[in-house]
Protein backbone atom coordinates (compact mmCIF):
# COMPACT_ATOMS: atom_id res chain seq x y z
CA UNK A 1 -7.97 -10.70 8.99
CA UNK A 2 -4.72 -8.48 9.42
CA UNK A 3 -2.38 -8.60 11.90
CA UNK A 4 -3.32 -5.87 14.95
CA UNK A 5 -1.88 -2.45 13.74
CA UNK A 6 -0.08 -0.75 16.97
CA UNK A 7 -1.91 2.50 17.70
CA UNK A 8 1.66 4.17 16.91
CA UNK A 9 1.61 2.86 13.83
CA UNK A 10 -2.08 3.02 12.51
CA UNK A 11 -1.32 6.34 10.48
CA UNK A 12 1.83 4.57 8.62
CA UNK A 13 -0.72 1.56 7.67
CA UNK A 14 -3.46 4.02 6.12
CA UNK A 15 -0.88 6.50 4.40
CA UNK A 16 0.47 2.80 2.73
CA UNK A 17 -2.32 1.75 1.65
CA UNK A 18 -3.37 5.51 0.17
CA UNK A 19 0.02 5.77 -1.91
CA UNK A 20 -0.93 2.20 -3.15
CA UNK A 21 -4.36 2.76 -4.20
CA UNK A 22 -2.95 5.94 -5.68
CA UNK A 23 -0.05 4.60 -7.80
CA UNK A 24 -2.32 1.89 -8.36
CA UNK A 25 -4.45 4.09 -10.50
CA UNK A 26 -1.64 6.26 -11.89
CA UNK A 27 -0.95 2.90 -13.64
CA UNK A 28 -3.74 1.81 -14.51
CA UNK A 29 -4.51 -0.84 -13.22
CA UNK A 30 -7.67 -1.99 -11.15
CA UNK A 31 -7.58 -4.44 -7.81
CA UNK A 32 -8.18 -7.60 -9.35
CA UNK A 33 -4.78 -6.83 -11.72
CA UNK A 34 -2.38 -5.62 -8.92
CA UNK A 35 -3.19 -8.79 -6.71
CA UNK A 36 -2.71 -10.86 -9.55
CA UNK A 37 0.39 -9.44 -10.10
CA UNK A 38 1.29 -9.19 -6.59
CA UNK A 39 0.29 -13.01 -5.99
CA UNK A 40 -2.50 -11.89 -3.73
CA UNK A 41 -6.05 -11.92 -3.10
CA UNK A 42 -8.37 -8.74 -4.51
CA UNK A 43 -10.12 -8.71 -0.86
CA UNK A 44 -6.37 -8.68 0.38
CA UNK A 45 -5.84 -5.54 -1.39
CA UNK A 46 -9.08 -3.89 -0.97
CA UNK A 47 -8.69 -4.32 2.83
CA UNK A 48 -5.16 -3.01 2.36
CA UNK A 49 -6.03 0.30 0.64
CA UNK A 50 -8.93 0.88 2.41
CA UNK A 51 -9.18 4.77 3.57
CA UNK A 52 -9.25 4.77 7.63
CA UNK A 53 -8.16 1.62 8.10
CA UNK A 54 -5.09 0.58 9.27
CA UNK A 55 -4.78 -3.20 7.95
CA UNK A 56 -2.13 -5.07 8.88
CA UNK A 57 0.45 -7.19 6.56
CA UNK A 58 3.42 -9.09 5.76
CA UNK A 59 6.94 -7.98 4.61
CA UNK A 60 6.19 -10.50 1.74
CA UNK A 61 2.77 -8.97 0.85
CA UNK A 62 4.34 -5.18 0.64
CA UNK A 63 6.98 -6.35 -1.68
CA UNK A 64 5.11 -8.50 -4.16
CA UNK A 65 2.82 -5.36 -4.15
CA UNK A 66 6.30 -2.83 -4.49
CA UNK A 67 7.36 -5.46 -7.59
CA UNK A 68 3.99 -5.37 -9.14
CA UNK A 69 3.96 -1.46 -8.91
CA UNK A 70 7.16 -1.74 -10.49
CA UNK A 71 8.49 0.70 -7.30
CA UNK A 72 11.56 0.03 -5.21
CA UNK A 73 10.00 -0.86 -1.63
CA UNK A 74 12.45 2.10 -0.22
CA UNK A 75 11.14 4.78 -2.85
CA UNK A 76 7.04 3.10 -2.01
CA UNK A 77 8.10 3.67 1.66
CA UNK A 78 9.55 7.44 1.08
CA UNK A 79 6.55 8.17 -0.97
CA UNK A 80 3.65 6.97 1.75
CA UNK A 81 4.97 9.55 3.99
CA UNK A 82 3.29 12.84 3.89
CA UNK A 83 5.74 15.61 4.45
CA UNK A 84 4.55 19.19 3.90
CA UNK A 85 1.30 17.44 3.20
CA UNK A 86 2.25 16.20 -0.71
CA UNK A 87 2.92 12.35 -1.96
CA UNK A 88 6.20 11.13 -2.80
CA UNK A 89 7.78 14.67 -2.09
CA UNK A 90 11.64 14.58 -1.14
């Protein structure tokens, strides 16, 4: 089970876990390949990219997951936030 997501933060979780489902598929790869190459679990990363739910996880999960995205964990940060409604806009 994650850690408990502050309310204040429960948007910040799910738009995380969106941009890494989405770049995720960009690159092809499924679940079960991204938590192998992020040295996680698949449920880990199922629970993690889950729409409308804000899961809860380590500094150590997001960058083996930034590392196996091959994504800077600033520029997977910058790109979870929604401005003007589009991904990864600067």
């Amino acid at each position: 089970m994650g850690k408990e997501v502050d309310y204040k933060n429960r948007d910040r979780f799910i738009q995380l876990g969106i941009i890494i489902s989405t770049l995720r598929r960009i690159r092809g790869l499924s679940q079960e390949k991204l938590a192998e190459k992020a040295n996680i679990s698949r449920s880990l990363l199922s629970n993690i990219e889950a729409p409308n739910m804000a899961y809860g996880f380590s500094l150590n999960v997001f960058y083996n997951i930034a590392d196996a995205l091959d994504i800077t964990p600033e520029d997977l940060i910058k790109a979870s936030v929604f401005p003007d409604g589009v991904i990864g806009h600067k």
